[in-house]
Protein backbone atom coordinates (compact mmCIF):
# COMPACT_ATOMS: atom_id res chain seq x y z
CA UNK A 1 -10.83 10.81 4.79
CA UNK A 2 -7.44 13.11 5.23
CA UNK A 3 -7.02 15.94 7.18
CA UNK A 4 -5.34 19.35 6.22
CA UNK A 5 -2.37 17.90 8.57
CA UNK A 6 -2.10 14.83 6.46
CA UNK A 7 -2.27 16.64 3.75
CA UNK A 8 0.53 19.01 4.74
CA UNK A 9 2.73 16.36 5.18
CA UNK A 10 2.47 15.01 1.99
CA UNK A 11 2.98 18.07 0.61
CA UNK A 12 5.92 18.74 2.57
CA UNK A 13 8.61 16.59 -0.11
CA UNK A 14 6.78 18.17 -3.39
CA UNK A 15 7.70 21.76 -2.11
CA UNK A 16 11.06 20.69 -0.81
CA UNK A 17 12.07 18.92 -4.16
CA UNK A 18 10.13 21.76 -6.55
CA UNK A 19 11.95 24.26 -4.07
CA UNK A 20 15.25 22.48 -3.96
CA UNK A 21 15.16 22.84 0.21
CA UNK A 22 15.32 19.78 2.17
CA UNK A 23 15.07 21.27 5.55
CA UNK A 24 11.90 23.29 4.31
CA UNK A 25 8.97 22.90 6.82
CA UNK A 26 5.14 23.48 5.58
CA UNK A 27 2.67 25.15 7.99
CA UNK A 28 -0.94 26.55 5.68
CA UNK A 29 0.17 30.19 5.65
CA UNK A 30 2.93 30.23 4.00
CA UNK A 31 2.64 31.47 0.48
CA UNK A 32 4.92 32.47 -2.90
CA UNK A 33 5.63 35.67 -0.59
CA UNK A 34 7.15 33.76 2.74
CA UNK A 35 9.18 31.23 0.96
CA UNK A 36 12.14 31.93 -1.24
CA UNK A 37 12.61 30.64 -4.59
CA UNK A 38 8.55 30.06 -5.04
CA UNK A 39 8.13 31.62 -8.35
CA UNK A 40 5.56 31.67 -11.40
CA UNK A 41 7.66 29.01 -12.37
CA UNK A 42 8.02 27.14 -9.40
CA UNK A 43 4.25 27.91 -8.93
CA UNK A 44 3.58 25.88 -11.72
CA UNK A 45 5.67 22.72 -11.46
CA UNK A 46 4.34 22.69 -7.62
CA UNK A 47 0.50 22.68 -9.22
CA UNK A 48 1.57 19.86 -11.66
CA UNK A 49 3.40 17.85 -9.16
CA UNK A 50 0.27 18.02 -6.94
CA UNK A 51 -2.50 16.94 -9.69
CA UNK A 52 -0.10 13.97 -10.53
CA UNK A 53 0.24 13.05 -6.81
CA UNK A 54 -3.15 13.12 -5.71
CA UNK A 55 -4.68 12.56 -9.42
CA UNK A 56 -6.33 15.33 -9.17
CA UNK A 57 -6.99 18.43 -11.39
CA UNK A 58 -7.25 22.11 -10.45
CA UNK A 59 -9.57 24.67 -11.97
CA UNK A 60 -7.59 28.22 -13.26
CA UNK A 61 -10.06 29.63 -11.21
CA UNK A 62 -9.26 27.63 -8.11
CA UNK A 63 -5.51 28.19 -8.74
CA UNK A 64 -5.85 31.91 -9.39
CA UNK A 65 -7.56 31.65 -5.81
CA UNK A 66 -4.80 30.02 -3.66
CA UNK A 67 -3.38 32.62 -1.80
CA UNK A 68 -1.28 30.34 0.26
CA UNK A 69 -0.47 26.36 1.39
CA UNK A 70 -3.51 26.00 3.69
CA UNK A 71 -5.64 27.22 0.05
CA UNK A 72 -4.32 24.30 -1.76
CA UNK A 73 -4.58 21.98 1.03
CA UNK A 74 -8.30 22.62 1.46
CA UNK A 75 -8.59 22.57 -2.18
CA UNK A 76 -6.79 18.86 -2.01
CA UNK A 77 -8.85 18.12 0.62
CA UNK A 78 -12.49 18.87 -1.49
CA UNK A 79 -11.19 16.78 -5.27
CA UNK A 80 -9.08 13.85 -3.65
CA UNK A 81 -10.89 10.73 -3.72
């Protein structure tokens, strides 16, 4: 089984590539608000990125919900196989 760390690192080159931002480093609470460039758009593509990744699907609901990195992480962390 992962951990949120593992899972943060993997993460790490979907934002930078959805973000365009190569030197961009992940920590949980970052969210749409501490990071430029994350927008509704940006939102989305991230989301997509991160089902096909970890061939996974989120809920509205449970995307609605994520409030910031460490959100999605744990949310990774409960649907990956």
């Amino acid at each position: 089984m992962k951990s949120a760390a593992q899972i943060l690192t993997e993460l790490t080159p979907i934002f930078r590539d959805a973000l365009d931002d190569k030197q961009l480093v992940l920590s949980p609470d970052m969210s749409a608000r501490s990071i430029e460039g994350w927008d509704s758009f940006t939102h989305t593509q991230l989301i997509l990125a991160i089902e096909e990744h970890y061939r996974i699907h989120f809920r509205l609901k449970e995307v609605m919900n994520f409030k910031n990195v460490g959100d999605m992480c744990s949310a990774i962390l409960r649907l990956a196989p």
